[in-house]
Protein backbone atom coordinates (compact mmCIF):
# COMPACT_ATOMS: atom_id res chain seq x y z
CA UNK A 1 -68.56 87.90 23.35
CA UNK A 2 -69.21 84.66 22.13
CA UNK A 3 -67.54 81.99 20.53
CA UNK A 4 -68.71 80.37 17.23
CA UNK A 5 -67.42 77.33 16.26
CA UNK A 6 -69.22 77.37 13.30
CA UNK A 7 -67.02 81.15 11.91
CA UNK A 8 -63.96 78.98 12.62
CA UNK A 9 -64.77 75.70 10.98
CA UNK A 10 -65.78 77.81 7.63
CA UNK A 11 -62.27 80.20 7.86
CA UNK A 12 -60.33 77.09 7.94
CA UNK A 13 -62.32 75.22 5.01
CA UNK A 14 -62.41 78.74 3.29
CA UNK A 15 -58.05 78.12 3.77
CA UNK A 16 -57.79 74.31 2.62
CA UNK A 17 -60.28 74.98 -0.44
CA UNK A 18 -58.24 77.66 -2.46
CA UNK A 19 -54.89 77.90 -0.12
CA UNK A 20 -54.38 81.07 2.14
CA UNK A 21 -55.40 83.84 -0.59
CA UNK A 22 -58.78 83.33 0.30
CA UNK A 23 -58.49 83.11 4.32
CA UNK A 24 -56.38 86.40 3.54
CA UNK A 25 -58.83 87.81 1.81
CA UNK A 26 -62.02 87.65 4.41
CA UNK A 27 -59.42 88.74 6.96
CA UNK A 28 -58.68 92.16 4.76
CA UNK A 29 -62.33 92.39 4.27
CA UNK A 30 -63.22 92.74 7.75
CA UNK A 31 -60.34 94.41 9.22
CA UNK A 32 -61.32 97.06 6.30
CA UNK A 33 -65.08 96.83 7.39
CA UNK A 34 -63.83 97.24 10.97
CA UNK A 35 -61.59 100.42 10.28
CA UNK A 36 -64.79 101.97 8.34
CA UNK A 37 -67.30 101.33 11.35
CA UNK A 38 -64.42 102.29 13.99
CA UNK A 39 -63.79 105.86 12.26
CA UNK A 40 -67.84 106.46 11.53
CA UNK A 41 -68.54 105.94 15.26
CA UNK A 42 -65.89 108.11 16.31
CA UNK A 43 -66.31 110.51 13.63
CA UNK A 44 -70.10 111.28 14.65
CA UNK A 45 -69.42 112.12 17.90
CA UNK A 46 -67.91 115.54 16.97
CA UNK A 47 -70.36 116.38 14.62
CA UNK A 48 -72.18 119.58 15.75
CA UNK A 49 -75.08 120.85 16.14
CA UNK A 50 -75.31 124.52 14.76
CA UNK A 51 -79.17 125.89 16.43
């Protein structure tokens, strides 16, 4: 995995713009979007196939 310098650089001026509610924010957003792709990926695997 890579690092971008550039996803850090806008977190921080995302932080120092509005205080931490917005950092906090972005971080809830994707540890939500996270969870939902996490428990899709598992979920599918036990779908079945009824033939």
């Amino acid at each position: 995995m890579e690092h971008h310098p550039a996803a850090a650089v806008w977190l921080t001026e995302a932080a120092r713009q509005q205080g931490a509610g917005n950092l906090l924010r972005v971080v809830l957003i994707v540890m939500v979007l996270g969870c939902v792709l996490t428990a899709w990926f598992l979920l599918r695997g036990y779908k079945r196939k009824d033939d």
